[in-house]
Protein backbone atom coordinates (compact mmCIF):
# COMPACT_ATOMS: atom_id res chain seq x y z
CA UNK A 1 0.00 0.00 0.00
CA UNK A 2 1.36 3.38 -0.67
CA UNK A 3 -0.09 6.91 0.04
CA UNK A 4 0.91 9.16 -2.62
CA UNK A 5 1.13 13.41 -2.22
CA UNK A 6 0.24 15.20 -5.34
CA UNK A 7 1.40 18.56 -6.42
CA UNK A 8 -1.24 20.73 -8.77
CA UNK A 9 -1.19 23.66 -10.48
CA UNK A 10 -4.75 24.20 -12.58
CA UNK A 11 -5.93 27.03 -14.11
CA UNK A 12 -9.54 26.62 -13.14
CA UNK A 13 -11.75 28.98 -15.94
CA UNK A 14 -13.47 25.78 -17.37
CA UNK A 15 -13.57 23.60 -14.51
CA UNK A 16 -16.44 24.00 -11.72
CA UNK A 17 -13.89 23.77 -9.06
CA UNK A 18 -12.08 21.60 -7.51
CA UNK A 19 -14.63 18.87 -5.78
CA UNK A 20 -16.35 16.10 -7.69
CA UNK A 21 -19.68 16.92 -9.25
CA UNK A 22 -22.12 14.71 -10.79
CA UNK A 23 -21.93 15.39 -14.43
CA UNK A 24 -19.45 18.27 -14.40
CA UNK A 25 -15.82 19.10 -14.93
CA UNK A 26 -14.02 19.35 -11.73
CA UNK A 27 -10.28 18.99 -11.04
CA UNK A 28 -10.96 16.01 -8.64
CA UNK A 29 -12.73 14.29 -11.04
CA UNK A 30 -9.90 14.91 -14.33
CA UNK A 31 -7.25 13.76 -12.11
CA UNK A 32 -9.38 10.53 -10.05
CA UNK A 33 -9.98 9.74 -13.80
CA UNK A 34 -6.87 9.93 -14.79
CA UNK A 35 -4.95 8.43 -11.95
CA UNK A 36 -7.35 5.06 -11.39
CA UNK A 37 -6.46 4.52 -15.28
CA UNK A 38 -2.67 4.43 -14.91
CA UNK A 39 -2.48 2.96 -11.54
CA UNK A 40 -5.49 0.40 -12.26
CA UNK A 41 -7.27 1.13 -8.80
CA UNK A 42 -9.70 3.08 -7.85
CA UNK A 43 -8.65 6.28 -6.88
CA UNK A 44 -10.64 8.96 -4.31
CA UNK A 45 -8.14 12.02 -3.62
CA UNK A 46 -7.97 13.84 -0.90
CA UNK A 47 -7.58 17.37 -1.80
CA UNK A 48 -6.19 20.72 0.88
CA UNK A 49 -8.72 23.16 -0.43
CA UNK A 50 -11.94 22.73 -1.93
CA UNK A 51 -11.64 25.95 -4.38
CA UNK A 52 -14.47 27.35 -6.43
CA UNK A 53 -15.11 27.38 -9.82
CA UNK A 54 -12.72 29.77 -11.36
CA UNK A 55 -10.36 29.36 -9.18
CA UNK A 56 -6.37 28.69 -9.82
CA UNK A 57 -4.06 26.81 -8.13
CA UNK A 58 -0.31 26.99 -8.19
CA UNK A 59 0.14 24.57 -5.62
CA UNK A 60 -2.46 22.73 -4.50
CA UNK A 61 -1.83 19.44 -2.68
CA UNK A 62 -3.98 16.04 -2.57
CA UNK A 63 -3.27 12.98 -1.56
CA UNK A 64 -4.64 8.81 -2.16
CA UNK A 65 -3.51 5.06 -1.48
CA UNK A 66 -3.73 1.92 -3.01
CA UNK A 67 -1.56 -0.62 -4.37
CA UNK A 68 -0.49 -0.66 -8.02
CA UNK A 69 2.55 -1.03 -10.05
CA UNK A 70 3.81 1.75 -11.82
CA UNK A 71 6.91 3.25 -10.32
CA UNK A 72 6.35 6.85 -8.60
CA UNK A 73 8.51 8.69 -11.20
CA UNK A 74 6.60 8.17 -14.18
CA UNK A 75 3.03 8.80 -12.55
CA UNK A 76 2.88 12.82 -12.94
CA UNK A 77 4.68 12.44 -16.64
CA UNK A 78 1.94 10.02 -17.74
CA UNK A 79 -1.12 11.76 -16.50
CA UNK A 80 0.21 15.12 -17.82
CA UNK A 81 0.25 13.64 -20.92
CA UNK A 82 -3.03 11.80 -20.65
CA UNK A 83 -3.94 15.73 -19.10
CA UNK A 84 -3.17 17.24 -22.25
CA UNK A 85 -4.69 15.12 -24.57
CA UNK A 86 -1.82 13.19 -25.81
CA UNK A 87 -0.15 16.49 -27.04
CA UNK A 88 3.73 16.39 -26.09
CA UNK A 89 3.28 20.00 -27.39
CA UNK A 90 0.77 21.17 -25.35
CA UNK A 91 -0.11 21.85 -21.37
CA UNK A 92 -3.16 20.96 -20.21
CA UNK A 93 -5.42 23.18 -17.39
CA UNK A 94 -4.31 20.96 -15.02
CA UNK A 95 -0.66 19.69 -14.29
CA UNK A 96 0.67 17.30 -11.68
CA UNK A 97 3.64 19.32 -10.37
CA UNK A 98 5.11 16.51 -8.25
CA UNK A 99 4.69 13.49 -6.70
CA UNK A 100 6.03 11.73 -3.14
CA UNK A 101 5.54 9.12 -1.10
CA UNK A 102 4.11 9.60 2.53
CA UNK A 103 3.39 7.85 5.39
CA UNK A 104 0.38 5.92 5.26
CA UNK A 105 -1.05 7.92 8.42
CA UNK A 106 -0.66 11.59 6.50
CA UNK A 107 -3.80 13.34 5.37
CA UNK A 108 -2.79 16.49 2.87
CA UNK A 109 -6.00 17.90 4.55
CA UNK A 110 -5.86 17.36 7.77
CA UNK A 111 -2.06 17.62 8.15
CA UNK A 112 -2.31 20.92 6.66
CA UNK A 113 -0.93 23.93 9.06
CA UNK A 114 -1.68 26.88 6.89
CA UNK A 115 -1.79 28.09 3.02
CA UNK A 116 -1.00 31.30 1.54
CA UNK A 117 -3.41 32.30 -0.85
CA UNK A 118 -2.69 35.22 -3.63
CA UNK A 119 -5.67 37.92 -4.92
CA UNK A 120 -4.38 39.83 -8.23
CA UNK A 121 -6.19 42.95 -9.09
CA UNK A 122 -5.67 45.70 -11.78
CA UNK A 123 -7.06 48.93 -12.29
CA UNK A 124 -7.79 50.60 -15.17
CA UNK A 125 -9.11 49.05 -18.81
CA UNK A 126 -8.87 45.24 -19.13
CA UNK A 127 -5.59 45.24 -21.49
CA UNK A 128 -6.64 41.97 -23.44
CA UNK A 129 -8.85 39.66 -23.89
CA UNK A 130 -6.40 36.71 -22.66
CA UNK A 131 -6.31 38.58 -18.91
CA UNK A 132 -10.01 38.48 -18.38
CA UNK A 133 -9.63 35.19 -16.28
CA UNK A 134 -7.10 36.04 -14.28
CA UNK A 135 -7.29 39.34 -12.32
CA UNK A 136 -10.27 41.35 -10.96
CA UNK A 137 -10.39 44.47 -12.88
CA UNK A 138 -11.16 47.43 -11.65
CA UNK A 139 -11.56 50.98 -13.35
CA UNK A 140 -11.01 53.46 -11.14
CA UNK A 141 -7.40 53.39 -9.10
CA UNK A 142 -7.22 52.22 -5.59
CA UNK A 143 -5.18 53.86 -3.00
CA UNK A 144 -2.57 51.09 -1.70
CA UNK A 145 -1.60 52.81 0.72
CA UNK A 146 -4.91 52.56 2.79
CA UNK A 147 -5.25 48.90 1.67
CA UNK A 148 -2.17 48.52 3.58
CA UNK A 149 -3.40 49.61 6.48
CA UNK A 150 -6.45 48.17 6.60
CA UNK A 151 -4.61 45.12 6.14
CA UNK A 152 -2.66 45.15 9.55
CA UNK A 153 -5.96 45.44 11.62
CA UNK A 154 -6.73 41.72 9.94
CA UNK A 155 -3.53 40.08 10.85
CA UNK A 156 -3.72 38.24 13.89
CA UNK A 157 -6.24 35.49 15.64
CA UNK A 158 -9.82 36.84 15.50
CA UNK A 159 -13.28 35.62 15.07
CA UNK A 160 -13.43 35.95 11.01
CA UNK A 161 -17.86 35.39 10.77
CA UNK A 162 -17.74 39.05 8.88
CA UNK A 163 -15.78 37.46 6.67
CA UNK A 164 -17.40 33.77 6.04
CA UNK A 165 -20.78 33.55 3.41
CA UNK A 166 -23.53 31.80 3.38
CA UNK A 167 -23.48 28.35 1.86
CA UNK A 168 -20.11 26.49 3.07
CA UNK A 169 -19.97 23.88 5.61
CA UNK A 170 -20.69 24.41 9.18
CA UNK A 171 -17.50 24.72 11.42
CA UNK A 172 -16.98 24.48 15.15
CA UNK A 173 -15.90 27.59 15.25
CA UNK A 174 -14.78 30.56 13.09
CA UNK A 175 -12.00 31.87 15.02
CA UNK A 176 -8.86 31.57 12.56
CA UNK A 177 -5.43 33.21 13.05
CA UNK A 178 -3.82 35.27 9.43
CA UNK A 179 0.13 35.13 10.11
CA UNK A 180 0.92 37.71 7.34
CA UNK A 181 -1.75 39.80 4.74
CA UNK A 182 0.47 42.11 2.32
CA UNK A 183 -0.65 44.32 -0.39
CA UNK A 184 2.07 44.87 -3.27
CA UNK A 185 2.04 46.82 -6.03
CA UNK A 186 4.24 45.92 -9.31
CA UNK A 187 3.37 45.04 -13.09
CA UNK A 188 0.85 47.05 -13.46
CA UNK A 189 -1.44 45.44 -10.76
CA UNK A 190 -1.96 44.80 -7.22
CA UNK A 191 -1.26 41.53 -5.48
CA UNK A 192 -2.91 40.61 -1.89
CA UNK A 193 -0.72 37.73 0.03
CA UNK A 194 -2.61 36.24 2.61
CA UNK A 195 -1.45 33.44 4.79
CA UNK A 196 -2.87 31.61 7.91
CA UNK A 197 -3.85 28.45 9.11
CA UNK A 198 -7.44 27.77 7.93
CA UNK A 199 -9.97 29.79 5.88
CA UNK A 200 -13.55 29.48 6.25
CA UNK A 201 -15.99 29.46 3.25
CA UNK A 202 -15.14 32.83 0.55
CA UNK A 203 -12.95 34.66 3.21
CA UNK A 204 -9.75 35.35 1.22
CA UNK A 205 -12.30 36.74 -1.52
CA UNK A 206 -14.44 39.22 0.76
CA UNK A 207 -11.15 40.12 2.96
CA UNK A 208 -10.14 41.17 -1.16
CA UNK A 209 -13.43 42.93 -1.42
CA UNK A 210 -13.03 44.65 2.01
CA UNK A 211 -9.85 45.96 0.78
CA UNK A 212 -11.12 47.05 -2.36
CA UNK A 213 -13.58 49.02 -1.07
CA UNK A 214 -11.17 50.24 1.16
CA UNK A 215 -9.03 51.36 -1.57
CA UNK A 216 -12.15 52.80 -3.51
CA UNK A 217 -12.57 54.99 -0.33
CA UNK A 218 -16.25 53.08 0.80
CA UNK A 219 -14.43 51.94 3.94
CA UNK A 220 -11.96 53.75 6.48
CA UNK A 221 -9.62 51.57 7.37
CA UNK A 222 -10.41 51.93 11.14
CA UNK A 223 -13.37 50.59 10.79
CA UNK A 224 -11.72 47.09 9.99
CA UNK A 225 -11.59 46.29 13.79
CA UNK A 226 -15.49 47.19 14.47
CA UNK A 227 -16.03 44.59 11.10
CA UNK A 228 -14.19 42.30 12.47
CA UNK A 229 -15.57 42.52 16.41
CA UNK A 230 -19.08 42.78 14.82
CA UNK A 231 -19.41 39.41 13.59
CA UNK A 232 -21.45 40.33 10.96
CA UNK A 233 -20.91 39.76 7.43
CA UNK A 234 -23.38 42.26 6.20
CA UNK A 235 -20.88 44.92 7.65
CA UNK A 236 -17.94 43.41 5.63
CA UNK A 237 -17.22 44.72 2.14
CA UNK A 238 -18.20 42.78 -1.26
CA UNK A 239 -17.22 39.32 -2.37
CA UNK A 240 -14.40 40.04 -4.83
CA UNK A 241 -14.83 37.44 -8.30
CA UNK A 242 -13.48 34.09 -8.09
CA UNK A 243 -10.82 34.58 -10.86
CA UNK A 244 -8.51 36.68 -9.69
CA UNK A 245 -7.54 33.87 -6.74
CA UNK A 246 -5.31 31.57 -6.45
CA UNK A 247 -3.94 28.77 -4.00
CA UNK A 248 -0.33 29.33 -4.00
CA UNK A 249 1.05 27.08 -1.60
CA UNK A 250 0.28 24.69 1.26
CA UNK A 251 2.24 23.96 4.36
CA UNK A 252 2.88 20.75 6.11
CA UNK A 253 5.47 21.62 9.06
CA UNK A 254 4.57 24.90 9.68
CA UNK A 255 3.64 28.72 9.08
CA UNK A 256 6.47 31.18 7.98
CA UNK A 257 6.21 34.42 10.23
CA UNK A 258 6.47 36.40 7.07
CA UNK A 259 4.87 35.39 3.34
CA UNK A 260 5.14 37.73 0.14
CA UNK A 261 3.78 37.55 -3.30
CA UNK A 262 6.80 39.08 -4.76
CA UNK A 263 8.35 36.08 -6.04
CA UNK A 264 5.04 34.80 -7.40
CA UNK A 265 4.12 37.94 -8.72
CA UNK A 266 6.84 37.38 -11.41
CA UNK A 267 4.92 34.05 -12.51
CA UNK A 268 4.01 34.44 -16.36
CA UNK A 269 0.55 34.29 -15.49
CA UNK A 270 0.43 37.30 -13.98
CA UNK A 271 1.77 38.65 -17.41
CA UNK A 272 -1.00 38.14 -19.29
């Protein structure tokens, strides 16, 4: 028996997100697919983040067992292949990054301390048709500055309800604890950074639409603390779109003190 950890990068326009759906195109699905068709068992992954449809991964993690033949090496180069279609020339959406053995007792769910997620935004005019799926555009210019600050009042352990919606599991409790939140400016856009260790259901996208409307000058940013204390998500700013987010990385041992976007920001598909 062997318990395998996956490494996934998708870019997740046409696929309605990452959980298997009856009769529709999810990541978990491609890749169960996939995977029980090169390995000859069934396959059931278990993923770190259930992400909506539309959203990207750069390093999603998942995990499954079973007992099969083919050597470790040559399962991410055959199911990228199968991925994209047989094409040698051509990527798929979705790409098996890497792939390692683990201990038959590790869960890349539940052994998860913390992710870092990334928000890109740009202001402005969309500049082509090939970014629409990728950033959250916005006309008029927002004022980093005050996204910045507003930022600091989120960082730290706090009861994040204002910041959950409607619709996503029930949790024991909604107190979560964001390590680092930056706001950087560079190539023409903004990127949020936001790491901690758990997210409850949309909260990296309305924290993004807080800040936005932060930025936009509908919120001061000392009124993030009263948001926050208030419980209340109807006092929290919009829910930014699903494509401008993306799961950038997942963390096993622990959370870094600090997390930036800067070396992520310089990722091609942020040069769209």
């Amino acid at each position: 028996m062997k318990n395998v950890l996956l490494s996934i990068e998708y870019d997740g326009t046409n696929f309605c997100g990452w959980q298997r759906q009856p009769a529709k195109r999810t990541v978990q699905g491609e890749l169960e697919k996939v995977l029980a068709d090169l390995c000859c068992v069934e396959v059931s992954l278990n993923g770190t983040s259930r992400t909506d449809a539309g959203v990207h991964a750069l390093g999603q993690r998942a995990c499954f067992k079973g007992e099969f033949a083919i050597p470790l090496e040559n399962i991410g180069r055959a199911a990228n292949n199968i991925l994209a279609g047989g094409n040698r020339h051509k990527a798929g959406d979705v790409r098996i990054k890497e792939v390692q053995e683990m201990p038959l007792d590790f869960h890349a769910r539940f052994d998860a301390k913390g992710k870092t997620y990334l928000y890109r935004l740009a202001t402005g005019e969309v500049p082509s048709v090939f970014a629409r799926n990728y950033s959250y555009f916005i006309k008029d210019p927002l004022d980093v500055a005050l996204m910045s600050e507003a930022a600091a009042h989120i960082v730290g352990k706090h009861d994040f309800k204002c910041f959950e919606a409607a619709g996503g599991n029930p949790r024991e409790t909604t107190v979560r604890t964001i390590t680092a939140l930056e706001v950087t400016e560079a190539d023409g856009g903004i990127t949020l950074a936001v790491t901690g260790d758990g997210f409850l259901y949309n909260m990296v996208r309305i924290i993004t639409g807080t800040l936005v409307d932060v930025g936009s000058g509908r919120i001061r940013p000392d009124e993030i603390p009263g948001i926050i204390t208030s419980c209340d998500r109807q006092n929290a700013g919009h829910t930014a779109p699903p494509q401008g987010l993306y799961l950038a990385e997942v963390y096993f041992d622990r959370l870094p003190e600090i997390k930036t976007g800067k070396k992520l920001q310089q990722n091609s598909i942020f040069n769209v």
